[in-house]
N, C-alpha and C. Protein backbone atom coordinates (compact mmCIF):
# COMPACT_ATOMS: atom_id res chain seq x y z
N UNK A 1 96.51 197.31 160.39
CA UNK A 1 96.07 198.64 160.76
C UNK A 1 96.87 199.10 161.98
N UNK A 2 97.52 200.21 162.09
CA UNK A 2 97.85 201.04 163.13
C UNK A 2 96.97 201.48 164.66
N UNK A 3 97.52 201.76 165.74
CA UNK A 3 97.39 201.70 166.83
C UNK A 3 96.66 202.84 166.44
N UNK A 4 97.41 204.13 165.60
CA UNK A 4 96.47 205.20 165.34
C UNK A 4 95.32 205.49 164.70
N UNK A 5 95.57 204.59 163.42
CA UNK A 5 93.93 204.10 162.69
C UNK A 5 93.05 204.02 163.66
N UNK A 6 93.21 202.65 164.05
CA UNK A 6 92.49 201.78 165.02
C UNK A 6 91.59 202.79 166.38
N UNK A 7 92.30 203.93 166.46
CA UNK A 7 91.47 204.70 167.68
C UNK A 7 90.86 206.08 166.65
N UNK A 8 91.11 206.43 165.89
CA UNK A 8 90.56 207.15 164.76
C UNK A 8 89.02 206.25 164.41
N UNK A 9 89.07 205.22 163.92
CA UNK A 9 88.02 204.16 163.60
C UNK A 9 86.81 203.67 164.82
N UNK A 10 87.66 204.66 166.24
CA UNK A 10 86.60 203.79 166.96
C UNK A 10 85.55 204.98 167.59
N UNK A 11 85.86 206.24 166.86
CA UNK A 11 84.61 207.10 167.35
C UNK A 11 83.36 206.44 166.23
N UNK A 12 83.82 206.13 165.19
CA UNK A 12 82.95 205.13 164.53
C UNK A 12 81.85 204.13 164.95
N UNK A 13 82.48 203.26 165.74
CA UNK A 13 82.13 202.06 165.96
C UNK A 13 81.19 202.24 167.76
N UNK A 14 80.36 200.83 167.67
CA UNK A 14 79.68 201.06 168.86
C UNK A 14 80.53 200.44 170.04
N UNK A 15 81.28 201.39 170.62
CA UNK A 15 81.98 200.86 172.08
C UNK A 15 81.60 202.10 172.99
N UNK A 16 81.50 201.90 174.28
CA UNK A 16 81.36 202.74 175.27
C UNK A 16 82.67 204.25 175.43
N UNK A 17 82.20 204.80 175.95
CA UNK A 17 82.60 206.11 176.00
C UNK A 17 84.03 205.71 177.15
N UNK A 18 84.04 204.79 177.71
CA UNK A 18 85.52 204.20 178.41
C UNK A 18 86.08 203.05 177.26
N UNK A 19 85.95 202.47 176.76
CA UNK A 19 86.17 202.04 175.67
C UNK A 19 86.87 202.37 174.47
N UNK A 20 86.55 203.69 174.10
CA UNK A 20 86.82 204.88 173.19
C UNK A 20 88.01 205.04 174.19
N UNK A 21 88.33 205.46 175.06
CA UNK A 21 89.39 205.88 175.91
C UNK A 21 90.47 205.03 176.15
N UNK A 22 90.01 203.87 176.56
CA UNK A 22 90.91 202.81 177.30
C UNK A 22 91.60 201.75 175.68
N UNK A 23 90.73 201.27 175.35
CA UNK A 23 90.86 200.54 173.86
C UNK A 23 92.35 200.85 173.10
N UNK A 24 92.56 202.17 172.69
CA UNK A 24 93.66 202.92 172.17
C UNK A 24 95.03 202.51 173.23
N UNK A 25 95.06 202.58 174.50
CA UNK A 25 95.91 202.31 175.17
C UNK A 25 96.81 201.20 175.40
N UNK A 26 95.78 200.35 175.65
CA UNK A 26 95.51 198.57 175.54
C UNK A 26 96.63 198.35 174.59
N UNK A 27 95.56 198.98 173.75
CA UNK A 27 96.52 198.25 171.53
C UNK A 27 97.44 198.55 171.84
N UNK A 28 98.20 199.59 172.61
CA UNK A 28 99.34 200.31 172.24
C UNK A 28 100.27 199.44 173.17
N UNK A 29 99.53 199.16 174.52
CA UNK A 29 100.55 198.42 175.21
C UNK A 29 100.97 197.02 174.82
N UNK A 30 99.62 196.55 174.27
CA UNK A 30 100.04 195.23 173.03
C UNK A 30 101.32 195.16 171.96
N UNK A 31 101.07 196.87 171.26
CA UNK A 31 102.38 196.93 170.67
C UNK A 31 103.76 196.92 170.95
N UNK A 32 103.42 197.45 172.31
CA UNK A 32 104.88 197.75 172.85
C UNK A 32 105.31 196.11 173.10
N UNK A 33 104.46 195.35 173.62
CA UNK A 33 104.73 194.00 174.23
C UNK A 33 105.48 193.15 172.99
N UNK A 34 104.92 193.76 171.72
CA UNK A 34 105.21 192.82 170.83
C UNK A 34 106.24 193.65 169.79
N UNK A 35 106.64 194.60 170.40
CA UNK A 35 107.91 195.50 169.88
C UNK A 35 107.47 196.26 168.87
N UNK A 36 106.17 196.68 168.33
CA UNK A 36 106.18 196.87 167.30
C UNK A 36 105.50 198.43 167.53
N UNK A 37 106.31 199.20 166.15
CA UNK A 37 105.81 200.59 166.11
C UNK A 37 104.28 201.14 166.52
N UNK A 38 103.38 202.12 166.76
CA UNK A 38 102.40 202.58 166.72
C UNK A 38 101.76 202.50 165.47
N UNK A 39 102.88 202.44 164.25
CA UNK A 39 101.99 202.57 163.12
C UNK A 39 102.24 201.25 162.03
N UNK A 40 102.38 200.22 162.85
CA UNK A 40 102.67 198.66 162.47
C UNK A 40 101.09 198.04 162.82
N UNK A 41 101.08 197.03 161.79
CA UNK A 41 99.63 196.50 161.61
C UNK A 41 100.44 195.09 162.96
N UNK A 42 99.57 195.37 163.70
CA UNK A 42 99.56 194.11 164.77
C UNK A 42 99.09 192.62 164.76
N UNK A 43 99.80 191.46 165.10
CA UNK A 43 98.90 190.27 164.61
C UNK A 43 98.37 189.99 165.70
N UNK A 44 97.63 189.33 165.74
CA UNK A 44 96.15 189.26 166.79
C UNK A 44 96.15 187.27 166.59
N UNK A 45 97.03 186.51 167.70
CA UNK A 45 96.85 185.22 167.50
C UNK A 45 96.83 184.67 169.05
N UNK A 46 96.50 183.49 169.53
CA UNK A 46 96.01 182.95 170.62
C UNK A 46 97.23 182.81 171.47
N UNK A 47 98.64 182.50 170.89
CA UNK A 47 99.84 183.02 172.11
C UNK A 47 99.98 184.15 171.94
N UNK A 48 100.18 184.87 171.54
CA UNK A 48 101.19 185.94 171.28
C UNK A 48 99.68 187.22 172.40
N UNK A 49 98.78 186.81 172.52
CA UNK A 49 97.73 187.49 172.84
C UNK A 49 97.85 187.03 174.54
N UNK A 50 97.91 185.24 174.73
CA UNK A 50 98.44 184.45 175.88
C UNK A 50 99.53 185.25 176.80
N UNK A 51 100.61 185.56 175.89
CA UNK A 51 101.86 186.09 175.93
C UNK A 51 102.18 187.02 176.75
N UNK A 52 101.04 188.34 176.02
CA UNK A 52 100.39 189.44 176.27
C UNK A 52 100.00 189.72 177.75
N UNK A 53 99.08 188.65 177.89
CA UNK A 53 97.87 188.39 179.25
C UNK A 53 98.97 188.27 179.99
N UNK A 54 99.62 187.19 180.08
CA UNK A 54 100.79 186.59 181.26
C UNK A 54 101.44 187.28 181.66
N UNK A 55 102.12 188.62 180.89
CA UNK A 55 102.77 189.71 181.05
C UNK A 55 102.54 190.79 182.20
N UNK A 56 101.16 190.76 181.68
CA UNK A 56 99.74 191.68 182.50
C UNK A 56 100.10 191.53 184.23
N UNK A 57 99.60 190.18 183.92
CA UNK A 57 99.31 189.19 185.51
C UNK A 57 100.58 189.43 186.13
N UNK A 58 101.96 188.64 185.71
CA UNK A 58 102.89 189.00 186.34
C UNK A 58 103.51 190.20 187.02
N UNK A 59 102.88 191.62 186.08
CA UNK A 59 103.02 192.69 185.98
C UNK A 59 102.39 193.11 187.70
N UNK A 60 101.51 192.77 188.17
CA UNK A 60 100.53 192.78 189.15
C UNK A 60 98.96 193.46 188.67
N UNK A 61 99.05 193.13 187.35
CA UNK A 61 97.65 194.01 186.75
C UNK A 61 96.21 193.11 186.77
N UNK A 62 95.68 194.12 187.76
CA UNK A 62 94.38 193.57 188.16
C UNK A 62 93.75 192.56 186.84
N UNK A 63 92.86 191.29 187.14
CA UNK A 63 92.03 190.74 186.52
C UNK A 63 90.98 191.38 185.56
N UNK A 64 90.49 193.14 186.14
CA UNK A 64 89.50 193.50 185.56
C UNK A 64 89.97 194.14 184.27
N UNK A 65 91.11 194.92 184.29
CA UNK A 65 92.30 195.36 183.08
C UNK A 65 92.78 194.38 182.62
N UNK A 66 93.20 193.30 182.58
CA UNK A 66 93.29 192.24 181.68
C UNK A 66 92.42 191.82 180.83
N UNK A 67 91.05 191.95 181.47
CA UNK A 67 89.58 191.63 181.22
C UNK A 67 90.02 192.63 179.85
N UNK A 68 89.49 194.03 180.31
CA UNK A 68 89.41 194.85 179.62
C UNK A 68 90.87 194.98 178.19
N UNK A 69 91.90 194.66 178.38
CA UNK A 69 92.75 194.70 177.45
C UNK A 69 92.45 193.80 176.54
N UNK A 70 91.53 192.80 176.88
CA UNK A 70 91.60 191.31 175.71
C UNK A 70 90.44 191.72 175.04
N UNK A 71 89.68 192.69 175.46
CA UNK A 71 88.26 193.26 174.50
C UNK A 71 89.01 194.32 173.83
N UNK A 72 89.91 195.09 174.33
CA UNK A 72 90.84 196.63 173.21
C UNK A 72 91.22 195.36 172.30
N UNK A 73 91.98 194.27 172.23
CA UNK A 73 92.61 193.89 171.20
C UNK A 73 91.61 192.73 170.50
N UNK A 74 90.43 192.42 171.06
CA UNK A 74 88.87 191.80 170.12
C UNK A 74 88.75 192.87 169.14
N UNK A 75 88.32 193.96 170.02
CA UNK A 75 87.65 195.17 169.24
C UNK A 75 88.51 195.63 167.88
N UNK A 76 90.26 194.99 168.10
CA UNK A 76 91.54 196.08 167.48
C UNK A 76 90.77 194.54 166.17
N UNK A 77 90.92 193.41 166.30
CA UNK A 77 91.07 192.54 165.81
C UNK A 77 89.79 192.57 164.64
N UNK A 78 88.82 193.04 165.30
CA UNK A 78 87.28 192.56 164.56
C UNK A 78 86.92 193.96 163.52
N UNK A 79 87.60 194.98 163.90
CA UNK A 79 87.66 196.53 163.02
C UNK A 79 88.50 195.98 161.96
N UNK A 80 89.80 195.66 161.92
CA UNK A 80 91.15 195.08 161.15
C UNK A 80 89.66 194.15 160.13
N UNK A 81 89.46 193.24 160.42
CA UNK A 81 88.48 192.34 160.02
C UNK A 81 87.93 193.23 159.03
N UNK A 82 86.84 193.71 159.73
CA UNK A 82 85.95 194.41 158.92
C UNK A 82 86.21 195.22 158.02
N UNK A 83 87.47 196.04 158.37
CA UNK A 83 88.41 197.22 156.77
C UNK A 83 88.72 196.47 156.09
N UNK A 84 89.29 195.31 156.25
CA UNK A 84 89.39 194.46 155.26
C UNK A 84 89.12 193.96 154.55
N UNK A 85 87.74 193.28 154.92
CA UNK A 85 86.75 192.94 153.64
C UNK A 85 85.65 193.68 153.25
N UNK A 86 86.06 195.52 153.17
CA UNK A 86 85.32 196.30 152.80
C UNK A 86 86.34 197.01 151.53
N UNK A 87 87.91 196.91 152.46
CA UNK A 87 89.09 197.38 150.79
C UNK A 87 89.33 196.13 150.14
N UNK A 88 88.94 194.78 150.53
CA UNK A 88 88.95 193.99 149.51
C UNK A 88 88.20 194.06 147.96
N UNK A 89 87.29 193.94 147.77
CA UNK A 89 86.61 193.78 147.08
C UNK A 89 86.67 195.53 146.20
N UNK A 90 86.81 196.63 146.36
CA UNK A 90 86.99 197.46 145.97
C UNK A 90 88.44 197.26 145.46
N UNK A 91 89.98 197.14 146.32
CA UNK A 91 91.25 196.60 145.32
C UNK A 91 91.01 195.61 144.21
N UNK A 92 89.91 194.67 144.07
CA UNK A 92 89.95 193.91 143.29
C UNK A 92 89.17 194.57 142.19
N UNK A 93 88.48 195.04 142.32
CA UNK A 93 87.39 195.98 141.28
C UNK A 93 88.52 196.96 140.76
N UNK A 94 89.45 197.90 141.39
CA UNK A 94 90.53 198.88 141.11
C UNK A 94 91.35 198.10 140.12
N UNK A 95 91.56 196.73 140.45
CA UNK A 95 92.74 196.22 139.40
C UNK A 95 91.85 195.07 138.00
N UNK A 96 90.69 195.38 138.11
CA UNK A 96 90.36 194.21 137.57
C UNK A 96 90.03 192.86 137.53
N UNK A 97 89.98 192.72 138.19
CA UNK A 97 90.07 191.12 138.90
C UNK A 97 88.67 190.41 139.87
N UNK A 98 87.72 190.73 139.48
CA UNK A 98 86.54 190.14 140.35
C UNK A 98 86.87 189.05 141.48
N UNK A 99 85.69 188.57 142.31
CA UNK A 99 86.33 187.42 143.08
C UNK A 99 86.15 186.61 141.98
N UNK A 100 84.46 186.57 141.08
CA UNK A 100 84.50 185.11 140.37
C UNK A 100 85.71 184.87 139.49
N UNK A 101 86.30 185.60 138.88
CA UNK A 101 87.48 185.67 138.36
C UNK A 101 88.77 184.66 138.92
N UNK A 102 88.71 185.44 140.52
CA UNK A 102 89.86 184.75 141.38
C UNK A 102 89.49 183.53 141.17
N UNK A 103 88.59 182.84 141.44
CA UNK A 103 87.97 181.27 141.80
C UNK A 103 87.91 180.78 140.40
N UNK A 104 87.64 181.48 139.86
CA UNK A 104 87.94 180.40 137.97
C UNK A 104 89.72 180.28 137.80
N UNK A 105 90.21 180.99 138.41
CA UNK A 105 92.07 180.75 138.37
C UNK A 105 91.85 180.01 138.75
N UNK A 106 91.65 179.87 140.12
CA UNK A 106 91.98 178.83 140.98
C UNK A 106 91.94 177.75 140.78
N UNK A 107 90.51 177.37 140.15
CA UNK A 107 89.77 176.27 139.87
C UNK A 107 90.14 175.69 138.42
N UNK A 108 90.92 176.64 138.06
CA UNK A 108 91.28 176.25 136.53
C UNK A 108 92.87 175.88 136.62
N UNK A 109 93.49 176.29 137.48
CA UNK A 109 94.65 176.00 137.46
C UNK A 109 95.50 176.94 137.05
């Protein structure tokens, strides 16, 4: 999901009214950190997030904005989550393919 989705999705969702504000920014400076467009789906993993933080700190960016950037990219991470296994199961219904379906392949070889 996009930096732009992702703040589109969050008048949605229950985050604070600085949250809604700050969140969008965060992601974006995440993107930039990790080179990637505004409208590039971001990966969300324990260095590259590390990576992120260390950047911050060195940067001279207060503890409480660090704080706050690692909840914009929870929040970026746990929305991504959740669209996901809400267009799952609908792409699979679109093409035919149930999950029990998937798991009898599987299981069948």
């Amino acid at each position: 999901m996009s930096v732009e989705a992702f703040s589109g999705l969050l008048g949605r969702c229950d985050v604070s009214p600085t949250g809604k504000r700050w969140f969008p920014v965060w992601v974006g400076r995440y993107a930039s950190h990790l080179s990637k467009s505004p409208t590039a789906r971001l990966a969300v993993d324990r260095e590259t997030v590390i990576g992120f933080l260390r950047s911050l700190r060195d940067a001279g960016v207060p503890a409480w904005q660090r704080l706050q950037a690692v909840q914009s990219i929870e929040c970026y991470r746990d929305v991504v989550h959740c669209v996901a296994s809400r267009v799952a199961p609908v792409a699979a219904s679109a093409t035919g393919v149930t999950k029990s379906q998937e798991v009898l392949k599987v299981y069948n070889g």
